[in-house]
C-alpha atoms as a PDB file:
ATOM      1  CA  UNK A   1       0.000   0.000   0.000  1.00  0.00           C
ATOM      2  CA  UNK A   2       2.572   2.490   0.823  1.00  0.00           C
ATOM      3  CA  UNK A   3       6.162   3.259  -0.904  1.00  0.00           C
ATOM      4  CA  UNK A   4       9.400   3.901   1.089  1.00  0.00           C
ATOM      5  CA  UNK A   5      10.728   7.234   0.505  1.00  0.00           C
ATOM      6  CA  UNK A   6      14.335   7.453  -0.129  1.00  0.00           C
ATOM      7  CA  UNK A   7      17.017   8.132   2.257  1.00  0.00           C
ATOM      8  CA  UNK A   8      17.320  11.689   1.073  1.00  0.00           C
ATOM      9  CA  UNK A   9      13.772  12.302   1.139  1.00  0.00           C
ATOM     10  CA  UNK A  10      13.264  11.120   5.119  1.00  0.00           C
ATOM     11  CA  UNK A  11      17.058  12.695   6.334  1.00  0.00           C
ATOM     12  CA  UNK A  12      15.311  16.491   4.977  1.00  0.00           C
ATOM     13  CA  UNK A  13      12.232  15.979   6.303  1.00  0.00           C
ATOM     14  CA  UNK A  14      13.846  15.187  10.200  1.00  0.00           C
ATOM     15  CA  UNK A  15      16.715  18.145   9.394  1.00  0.00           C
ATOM     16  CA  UNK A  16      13.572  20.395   9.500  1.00  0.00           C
ATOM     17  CA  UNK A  17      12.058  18.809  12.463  1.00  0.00           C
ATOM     18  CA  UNK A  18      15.012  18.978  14.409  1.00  0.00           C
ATOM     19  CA  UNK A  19      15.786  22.421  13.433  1.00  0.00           C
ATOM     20  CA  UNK A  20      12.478  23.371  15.204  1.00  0.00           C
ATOM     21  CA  UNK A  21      13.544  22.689  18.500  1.00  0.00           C
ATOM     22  CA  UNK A  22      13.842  26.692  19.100  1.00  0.00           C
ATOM     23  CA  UNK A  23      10.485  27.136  17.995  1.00  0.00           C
ATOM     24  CA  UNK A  24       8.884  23.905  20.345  1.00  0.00           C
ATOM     25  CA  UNK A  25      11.048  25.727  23.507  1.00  0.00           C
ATOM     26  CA  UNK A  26       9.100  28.555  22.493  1.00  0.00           C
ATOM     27  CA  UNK A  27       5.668  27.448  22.705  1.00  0.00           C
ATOM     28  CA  UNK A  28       6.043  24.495  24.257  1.00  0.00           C
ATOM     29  CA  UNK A  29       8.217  25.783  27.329  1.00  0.00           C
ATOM     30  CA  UNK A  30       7.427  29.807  27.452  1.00  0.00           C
ATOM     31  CA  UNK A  31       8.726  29.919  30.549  1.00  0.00           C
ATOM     32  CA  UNK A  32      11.551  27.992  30.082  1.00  0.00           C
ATOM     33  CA  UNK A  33      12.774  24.238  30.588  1.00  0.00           C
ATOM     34  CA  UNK A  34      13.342  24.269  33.805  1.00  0.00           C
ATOM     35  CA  UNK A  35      10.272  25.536  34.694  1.00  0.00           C
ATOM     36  CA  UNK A  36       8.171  23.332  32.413  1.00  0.00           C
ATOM     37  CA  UNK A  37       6.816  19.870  33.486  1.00  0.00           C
ATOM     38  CA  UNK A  38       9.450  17.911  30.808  1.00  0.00           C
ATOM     39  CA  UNK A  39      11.992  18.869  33.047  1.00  0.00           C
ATOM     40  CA  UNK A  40      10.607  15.746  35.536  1.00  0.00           C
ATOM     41  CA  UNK A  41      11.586  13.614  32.387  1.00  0.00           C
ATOM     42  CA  UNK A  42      15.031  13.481  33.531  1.00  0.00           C
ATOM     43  CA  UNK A  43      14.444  15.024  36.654  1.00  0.00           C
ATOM     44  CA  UNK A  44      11.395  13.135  38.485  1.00  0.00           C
ATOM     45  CA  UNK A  45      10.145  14.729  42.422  1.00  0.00           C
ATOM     46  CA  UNK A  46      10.914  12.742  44.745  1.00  0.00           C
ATOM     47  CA  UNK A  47       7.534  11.520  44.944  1.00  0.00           C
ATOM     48  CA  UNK A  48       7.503  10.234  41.315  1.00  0.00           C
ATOM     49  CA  UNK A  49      11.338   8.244  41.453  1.00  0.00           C
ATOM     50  CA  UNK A  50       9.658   6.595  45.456  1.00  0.00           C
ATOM     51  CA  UNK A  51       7.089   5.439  43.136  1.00  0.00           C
ATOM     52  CA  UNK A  52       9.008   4.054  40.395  1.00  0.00           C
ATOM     53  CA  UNK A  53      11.546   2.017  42.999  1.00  0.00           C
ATOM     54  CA  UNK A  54       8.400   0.318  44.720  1.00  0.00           C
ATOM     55  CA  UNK A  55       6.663  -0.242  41.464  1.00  0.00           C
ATOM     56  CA  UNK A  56      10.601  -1.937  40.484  1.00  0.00           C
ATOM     57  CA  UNK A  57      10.788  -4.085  43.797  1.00  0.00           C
ATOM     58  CA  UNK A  58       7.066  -5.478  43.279  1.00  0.00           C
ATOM     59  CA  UNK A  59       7.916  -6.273  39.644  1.00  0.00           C
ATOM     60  CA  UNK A  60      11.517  -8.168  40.693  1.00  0.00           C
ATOM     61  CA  UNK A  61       9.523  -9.875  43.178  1.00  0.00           C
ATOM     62  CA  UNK A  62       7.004 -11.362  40.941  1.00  0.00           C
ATOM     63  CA  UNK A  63       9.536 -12.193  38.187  1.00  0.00           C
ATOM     64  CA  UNK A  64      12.140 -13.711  40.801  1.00  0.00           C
ATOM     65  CA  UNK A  65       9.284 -15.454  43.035  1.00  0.00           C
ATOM     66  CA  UNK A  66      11.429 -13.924  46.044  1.00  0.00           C
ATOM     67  CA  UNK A  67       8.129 -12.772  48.032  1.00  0.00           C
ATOM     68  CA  UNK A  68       9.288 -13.068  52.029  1.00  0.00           C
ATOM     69  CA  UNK A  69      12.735 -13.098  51.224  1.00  0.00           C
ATOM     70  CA  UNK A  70      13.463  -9.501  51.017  1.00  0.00           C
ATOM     71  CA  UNK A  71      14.176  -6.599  53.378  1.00  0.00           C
ATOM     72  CA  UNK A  72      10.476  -4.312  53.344  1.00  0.00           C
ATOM     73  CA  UNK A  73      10.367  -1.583  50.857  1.00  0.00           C
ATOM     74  CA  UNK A  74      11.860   1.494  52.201  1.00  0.00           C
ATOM     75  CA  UNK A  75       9.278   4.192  53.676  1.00  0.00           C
ATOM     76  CA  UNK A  76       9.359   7.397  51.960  1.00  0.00           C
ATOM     77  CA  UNK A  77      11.238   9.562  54.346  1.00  0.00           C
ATOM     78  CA  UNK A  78      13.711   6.689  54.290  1.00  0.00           C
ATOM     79  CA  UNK A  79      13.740   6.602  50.257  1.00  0.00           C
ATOM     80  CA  UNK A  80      14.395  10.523  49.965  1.00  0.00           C
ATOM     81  CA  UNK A  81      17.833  10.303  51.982  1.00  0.00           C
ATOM     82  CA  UNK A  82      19.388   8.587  49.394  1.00  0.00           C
ATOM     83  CA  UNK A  83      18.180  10.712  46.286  1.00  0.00           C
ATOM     84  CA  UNK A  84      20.692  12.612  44.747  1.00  0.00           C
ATOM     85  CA  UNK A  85      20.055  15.718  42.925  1.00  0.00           C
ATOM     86  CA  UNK A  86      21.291  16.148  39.223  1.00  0.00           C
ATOM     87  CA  UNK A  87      22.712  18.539  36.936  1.00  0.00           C
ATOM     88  CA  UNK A  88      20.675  20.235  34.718  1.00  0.00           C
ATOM     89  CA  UNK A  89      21.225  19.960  30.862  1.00  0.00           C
ATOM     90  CA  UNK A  90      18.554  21.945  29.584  1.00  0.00           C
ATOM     91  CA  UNK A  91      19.609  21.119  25.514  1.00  0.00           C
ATOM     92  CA  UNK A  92      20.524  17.496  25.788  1.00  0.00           C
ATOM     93  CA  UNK A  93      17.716  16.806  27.702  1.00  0.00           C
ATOM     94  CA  UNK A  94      15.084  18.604  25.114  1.00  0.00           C
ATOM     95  CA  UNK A  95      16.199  16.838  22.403  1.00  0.00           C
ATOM     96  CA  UNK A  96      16.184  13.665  23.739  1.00  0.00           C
ATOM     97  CA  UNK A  97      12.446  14.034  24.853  1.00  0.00           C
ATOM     98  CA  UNK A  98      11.977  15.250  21.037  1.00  0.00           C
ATOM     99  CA  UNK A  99      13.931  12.465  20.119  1.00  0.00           C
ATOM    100  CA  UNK A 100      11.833  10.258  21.545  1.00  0.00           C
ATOM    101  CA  UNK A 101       8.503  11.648  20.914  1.00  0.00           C
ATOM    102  CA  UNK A 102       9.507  11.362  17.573  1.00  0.00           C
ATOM    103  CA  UNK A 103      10.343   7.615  17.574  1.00  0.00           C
ATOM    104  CA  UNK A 104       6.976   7.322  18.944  1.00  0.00           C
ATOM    105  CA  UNK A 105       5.140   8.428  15.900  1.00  0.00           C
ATOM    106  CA  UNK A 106       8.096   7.332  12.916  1.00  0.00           C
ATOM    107  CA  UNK A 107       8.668   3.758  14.775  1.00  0.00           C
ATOM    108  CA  UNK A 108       6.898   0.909  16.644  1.00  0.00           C
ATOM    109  CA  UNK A 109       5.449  -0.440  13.672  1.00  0.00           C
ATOM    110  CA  UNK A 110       3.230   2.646  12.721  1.00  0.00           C
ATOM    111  CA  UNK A 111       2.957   3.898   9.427  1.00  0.00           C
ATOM    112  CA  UNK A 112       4.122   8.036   8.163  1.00  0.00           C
ATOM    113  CA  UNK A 113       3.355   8.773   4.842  1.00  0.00           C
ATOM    114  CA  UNK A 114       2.424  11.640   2.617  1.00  0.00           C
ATOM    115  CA  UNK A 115      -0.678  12.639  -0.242  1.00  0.00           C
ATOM    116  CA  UNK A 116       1.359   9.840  -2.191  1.00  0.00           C
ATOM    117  CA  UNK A 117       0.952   7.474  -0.229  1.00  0.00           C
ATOM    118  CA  UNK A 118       4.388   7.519   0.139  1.00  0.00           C
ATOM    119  CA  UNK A 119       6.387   6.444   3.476  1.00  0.00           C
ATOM    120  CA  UNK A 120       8.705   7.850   5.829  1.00  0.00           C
ATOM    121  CA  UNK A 121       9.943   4.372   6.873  1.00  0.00           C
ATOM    122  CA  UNK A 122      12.851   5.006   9.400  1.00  0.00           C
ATOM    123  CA  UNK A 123      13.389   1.151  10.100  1.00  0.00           C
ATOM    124  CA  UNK A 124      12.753  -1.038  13.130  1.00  0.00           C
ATOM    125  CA  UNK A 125      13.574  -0.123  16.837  1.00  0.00           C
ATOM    126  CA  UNK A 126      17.098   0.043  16.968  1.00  0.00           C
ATOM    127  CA  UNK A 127      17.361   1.278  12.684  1.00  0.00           C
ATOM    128  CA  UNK A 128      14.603   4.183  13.605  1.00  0.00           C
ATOM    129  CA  UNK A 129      16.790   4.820  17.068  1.00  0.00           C
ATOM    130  CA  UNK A 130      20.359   4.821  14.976  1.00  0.00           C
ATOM    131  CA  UNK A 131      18.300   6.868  12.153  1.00  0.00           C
ATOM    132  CA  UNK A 132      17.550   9.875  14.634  1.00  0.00           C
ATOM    133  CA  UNK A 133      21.100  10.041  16.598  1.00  0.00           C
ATOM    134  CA  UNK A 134      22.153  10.174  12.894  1.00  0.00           C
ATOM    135  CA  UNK A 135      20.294  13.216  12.027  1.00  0.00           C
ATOM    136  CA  UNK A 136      21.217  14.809  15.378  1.00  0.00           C
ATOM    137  CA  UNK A 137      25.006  14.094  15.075  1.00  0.00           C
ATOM    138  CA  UNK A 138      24.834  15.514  11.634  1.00  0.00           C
ATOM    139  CA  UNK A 139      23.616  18.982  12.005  1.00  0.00           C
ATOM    140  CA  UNK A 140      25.644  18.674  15.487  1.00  0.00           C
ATOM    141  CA  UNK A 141      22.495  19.759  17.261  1.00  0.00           C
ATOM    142  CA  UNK A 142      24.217  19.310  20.796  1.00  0.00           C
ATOM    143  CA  UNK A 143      27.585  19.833  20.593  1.00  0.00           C
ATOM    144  CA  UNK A 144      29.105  18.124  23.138  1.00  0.00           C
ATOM    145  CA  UNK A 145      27.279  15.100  22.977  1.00  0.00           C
ATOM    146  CA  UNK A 146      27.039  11.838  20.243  1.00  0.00           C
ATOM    147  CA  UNK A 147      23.926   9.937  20.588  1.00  0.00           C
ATOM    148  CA  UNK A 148      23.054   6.439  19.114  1.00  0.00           C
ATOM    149  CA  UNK A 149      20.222   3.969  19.070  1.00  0.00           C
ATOM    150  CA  UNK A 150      19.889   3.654  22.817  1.00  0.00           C
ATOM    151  CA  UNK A 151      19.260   7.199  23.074  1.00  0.00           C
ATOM    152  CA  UNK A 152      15.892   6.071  21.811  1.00  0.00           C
ATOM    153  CA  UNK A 153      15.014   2.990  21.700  1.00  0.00           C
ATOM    154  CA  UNK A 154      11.626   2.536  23.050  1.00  0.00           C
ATOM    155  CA  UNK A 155      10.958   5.958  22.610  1.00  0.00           C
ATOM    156  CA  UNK A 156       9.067   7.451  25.892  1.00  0.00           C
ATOM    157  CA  UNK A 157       8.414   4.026  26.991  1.00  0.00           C
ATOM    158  CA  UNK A 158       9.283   5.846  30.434  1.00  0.00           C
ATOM    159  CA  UNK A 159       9.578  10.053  30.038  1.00  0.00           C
ATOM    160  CA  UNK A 160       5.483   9.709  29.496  1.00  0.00           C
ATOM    161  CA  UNK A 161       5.064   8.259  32.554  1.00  0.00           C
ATOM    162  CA  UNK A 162       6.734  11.327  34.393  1.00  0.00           C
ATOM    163  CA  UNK A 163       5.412  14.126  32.169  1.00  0.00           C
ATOM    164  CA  UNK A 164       2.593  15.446  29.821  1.00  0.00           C
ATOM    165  CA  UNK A 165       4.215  14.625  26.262  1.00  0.00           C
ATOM    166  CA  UNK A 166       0.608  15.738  24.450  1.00  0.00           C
ATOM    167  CA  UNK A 167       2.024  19.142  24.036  1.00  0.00           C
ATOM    168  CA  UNK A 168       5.387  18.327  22.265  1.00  0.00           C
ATOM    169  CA  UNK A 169       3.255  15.397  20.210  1.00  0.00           C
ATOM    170  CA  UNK A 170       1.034  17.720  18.737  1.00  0.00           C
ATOM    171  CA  UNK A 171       3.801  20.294  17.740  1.00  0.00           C
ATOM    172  CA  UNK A 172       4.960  17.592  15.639  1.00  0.00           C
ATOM    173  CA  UNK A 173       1.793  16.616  14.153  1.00  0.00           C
ATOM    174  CA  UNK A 174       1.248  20.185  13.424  1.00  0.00           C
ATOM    175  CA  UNK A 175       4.327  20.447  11.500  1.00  0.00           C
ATOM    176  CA  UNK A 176       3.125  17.255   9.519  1.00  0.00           C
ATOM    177  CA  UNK A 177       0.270  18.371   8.958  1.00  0.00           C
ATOM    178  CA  UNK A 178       1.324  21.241   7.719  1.00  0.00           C
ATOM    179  CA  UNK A 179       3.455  18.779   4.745  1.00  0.00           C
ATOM    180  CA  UNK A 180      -0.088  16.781   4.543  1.00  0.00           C
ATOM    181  CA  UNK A 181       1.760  14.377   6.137  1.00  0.00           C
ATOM    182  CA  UNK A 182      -0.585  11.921   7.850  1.00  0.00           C
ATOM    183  CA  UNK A 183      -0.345   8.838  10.453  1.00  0.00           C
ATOM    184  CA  UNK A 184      -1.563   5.401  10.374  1.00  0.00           C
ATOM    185  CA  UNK A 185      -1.364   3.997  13.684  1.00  0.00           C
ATOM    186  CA  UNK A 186      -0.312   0.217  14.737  1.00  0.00           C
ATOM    187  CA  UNK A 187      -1.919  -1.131  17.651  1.00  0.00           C
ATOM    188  CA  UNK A 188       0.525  -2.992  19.379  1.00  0.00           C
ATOM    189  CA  UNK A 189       0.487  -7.214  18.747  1.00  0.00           C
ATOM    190  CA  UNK A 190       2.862 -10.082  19.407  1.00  0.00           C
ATOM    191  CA  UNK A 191       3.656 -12.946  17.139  1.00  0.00           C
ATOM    192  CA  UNK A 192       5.705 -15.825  17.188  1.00  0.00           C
ATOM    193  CA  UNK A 193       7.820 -16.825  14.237  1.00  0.00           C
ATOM    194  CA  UNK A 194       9.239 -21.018  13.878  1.00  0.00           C
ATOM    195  CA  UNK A 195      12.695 -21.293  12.594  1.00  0.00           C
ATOM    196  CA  UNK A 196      11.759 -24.762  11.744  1.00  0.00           C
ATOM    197  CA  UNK A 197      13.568 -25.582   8.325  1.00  0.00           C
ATOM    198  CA  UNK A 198      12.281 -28.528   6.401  1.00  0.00           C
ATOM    199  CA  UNK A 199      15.660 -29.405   4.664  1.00  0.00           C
ATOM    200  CA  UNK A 200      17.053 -29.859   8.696  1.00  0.00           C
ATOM    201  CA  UNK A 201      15.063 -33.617   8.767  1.00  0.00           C
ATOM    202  CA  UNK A 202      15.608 -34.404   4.927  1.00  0.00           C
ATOM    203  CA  UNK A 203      17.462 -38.024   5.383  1.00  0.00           C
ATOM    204  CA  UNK A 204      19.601 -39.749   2.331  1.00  0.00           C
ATOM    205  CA  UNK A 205      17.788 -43.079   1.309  1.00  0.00           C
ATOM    206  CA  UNK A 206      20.399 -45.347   2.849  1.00  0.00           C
ATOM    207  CA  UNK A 207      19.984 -43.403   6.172  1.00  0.00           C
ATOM    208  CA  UNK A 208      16.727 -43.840   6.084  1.00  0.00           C
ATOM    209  CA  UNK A 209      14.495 -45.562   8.807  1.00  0.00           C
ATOM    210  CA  UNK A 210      10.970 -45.801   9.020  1.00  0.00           C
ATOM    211  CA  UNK A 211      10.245 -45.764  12.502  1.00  0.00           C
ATOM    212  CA  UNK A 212      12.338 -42.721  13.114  1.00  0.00           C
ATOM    213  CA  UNK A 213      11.016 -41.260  10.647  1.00  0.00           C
ATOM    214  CA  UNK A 214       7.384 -41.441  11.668  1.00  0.00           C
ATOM    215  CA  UNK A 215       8.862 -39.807  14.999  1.00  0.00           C
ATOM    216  CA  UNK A 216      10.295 -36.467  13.753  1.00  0.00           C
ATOM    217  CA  UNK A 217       6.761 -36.221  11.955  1.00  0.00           C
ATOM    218  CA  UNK A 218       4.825 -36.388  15.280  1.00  0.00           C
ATOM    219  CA  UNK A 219       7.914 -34.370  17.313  1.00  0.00           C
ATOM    220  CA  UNK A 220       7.475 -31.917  14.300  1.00  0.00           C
ATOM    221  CA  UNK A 221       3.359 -32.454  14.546  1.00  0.00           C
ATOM    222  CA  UNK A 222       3.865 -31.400  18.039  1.00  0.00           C
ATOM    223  CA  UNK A 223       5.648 -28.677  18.057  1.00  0.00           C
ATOM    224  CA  UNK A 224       3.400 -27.179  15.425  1.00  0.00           C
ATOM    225  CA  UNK A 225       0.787 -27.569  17.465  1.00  0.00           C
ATOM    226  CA  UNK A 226       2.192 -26.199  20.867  1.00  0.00           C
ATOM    227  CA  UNK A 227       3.492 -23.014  18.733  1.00  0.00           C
ATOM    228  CA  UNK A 228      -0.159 -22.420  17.094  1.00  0.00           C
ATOM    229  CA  UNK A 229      -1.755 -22.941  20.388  1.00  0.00           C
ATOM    230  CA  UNK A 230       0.132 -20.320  22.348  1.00  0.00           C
ATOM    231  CA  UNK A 231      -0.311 -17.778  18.761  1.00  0.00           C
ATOM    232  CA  UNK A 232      -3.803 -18.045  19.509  1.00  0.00           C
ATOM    233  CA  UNK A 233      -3.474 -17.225  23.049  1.00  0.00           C
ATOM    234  CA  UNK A 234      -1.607 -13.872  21.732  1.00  0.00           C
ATOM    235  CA  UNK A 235      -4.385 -13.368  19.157  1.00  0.00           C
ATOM    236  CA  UNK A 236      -6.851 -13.478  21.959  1.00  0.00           C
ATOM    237  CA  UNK A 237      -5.432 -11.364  24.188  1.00  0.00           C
ATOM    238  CA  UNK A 238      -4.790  -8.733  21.393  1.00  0.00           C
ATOM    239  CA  UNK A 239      -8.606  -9.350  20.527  1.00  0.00           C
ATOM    240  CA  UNK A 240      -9.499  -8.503  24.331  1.00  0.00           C
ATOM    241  CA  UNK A 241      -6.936  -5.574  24.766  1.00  0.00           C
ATOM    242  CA  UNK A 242      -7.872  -3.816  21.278  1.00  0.00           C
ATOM    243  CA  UNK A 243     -11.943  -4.015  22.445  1.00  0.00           C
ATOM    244  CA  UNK A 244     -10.636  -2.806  25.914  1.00  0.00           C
ATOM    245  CA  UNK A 245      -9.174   0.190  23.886  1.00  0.00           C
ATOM    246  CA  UNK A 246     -12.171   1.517  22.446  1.00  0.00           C
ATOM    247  CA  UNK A 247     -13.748   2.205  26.198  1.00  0.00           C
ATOM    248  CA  UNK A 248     -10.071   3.502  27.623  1.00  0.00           C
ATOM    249  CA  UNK A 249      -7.960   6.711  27.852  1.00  0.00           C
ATOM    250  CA  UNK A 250      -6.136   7.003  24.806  1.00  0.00           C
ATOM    251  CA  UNK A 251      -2.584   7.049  24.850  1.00  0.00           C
ATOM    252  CA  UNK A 252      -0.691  10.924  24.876  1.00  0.00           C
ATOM    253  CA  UNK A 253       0.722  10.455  21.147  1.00  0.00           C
ATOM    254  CA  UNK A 254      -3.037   8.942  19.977  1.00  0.00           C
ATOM    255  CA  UNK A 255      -4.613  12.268  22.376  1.00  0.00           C
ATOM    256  CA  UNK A 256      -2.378  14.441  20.250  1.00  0.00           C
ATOM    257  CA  UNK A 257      -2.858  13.619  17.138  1.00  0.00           C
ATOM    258  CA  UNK A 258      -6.797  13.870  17.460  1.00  0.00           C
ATOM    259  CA  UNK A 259      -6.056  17.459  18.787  1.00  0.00           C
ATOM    260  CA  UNK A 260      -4.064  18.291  15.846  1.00  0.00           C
ATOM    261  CA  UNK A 261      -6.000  16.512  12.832  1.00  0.00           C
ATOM    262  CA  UNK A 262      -9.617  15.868  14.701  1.00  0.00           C
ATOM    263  CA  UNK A 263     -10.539  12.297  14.357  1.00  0.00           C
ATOM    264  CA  UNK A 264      -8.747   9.560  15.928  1.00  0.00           C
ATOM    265  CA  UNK A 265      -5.977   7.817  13.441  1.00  0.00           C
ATOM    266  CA  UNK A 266      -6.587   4.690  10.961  1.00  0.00           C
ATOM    267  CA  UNK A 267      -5.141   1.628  12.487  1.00  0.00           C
ATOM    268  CA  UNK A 268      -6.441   2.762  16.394  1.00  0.00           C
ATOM    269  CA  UNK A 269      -9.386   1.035  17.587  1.00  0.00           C
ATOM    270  CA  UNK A 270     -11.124   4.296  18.388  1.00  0.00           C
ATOM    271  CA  UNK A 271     -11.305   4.953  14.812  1.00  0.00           C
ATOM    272  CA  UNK A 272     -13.669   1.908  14.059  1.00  0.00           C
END
């Protein structure tokens, strides 16, 4: 349905975006970074970073079973005295955020494309990560930094969860709207893929022996089954969790782009 774009094509496109950063600190931040909410990005409250640890220690303790064999979770007042105040870097840190809100609307799996049906295809989580610290190192954005993929991968899997990212989503979508530059959204979906090769069990005639043979089928039989029965508990939960998204709060980057173009994006199940 849609055609890649060339290289050329995508790197102007993100130049342009990038170079907008002054504007976004503009109206975005009026009063400046460090007195915006997207400074708690990289610098949560203390009441946001007690949170995170206790969420961490429940989530180790489920995946390591070690329930009763832990010291208690530190009380707040105890959890404070070992926080650590950091340095401010008011550049780095806004175009990282940028960075990232970025990957959230080029990468995971959704689609960018323009009156051509034509796509800005970055490339997969770490290509679309190494494809934005390119663009950044290029037009030396931040001076005295080099980013790569890591800088992004994931995108705001964790800066949403400490700030209000609707306001630097929609800048973007206004600038791509601007380009009638549209977004097809990908609701997220797992899938398993079998790296089964047929030509692994081919056996030469004089090797050949029927009753092992009739065993790798029903091993193979097996494991066939086994892999489509645990697809179809992925399709079911993605079944449940895409219904479930029709009655829920949408997420900040599907908020923002109804804001900016006024109906909810193809692909997200509060389009339907």
């Amino acid at each position: 349905m849609f055609t890649p774009l060339s290289d050329d094509s995508m790197e102007s496109l993100f130049i342009e975006l990038f170079k907008a950063i002054p504007e976004l600190t503009n109206k975005v931040m009026p009063k400046g970074f460090a007195n915006s909410e997207l400074i708690h990005v990289f610098h949560p409250t203390a009441e946001q970073q007690y949170r995170e640890y206790c969420e961490m220690e429940v989530r180790f303790e489920t995946l390591f079973k070690k329930k009763g064999k832990r010291a208690p979770l530190k009380t707040f007042e105890e959890f404070i005295l070992t926080i650590e105040d950091s340095k401010v870097d008011e550049l780095y840190e806004t175009v990282s955020i940028y960075g990232d809100c970025l990957w959230d609307i080029f990468s995971n799996n959704h689609t960018v494309y323009n009156e051509n049906l034509e796509s800005y295809d970055i490339g997969s989580f770490r290509g679309s990560g190494r494809f934005l610290a390119g663009i950044i190192d290029k037009i030396n954005l931040v001076p005295d930094r080099s980013f790569d993929y890591m800088d992004f991968y994931m995108g705001s899997f964790i800066a949403e969860t400490r700030a209000n990212l609707i306001p630097v989503y929609e800048f973007i979508f206004r600038k791509l709207k601007a380009k009638k530059i549209d977004w097809e959204y990908s609701f997220p979906r797992i899938g398993l893929v079998s790296f089964n090769n047929d030509n692994d069990d081919k056996t030469e005639m004089k090797d050949y022996n029927p009753a092992t043979s009739v065993q790798k089928e029903l091993d193979r039989a097996k494991k066939n089954n086994e892999i489509k029965k645990i697809q179809q508990q992925f399709d079911d939960a993605y079944n449940e969790e895409f219904e479930q998204a029709r009655y829920s709060k949408p997420a900040q980057v599907v908020a923002a782009y109804y804001s900016v173009y006024g109906h909810w994006p193809n692909g997200h199940p509060l389009a339907e």
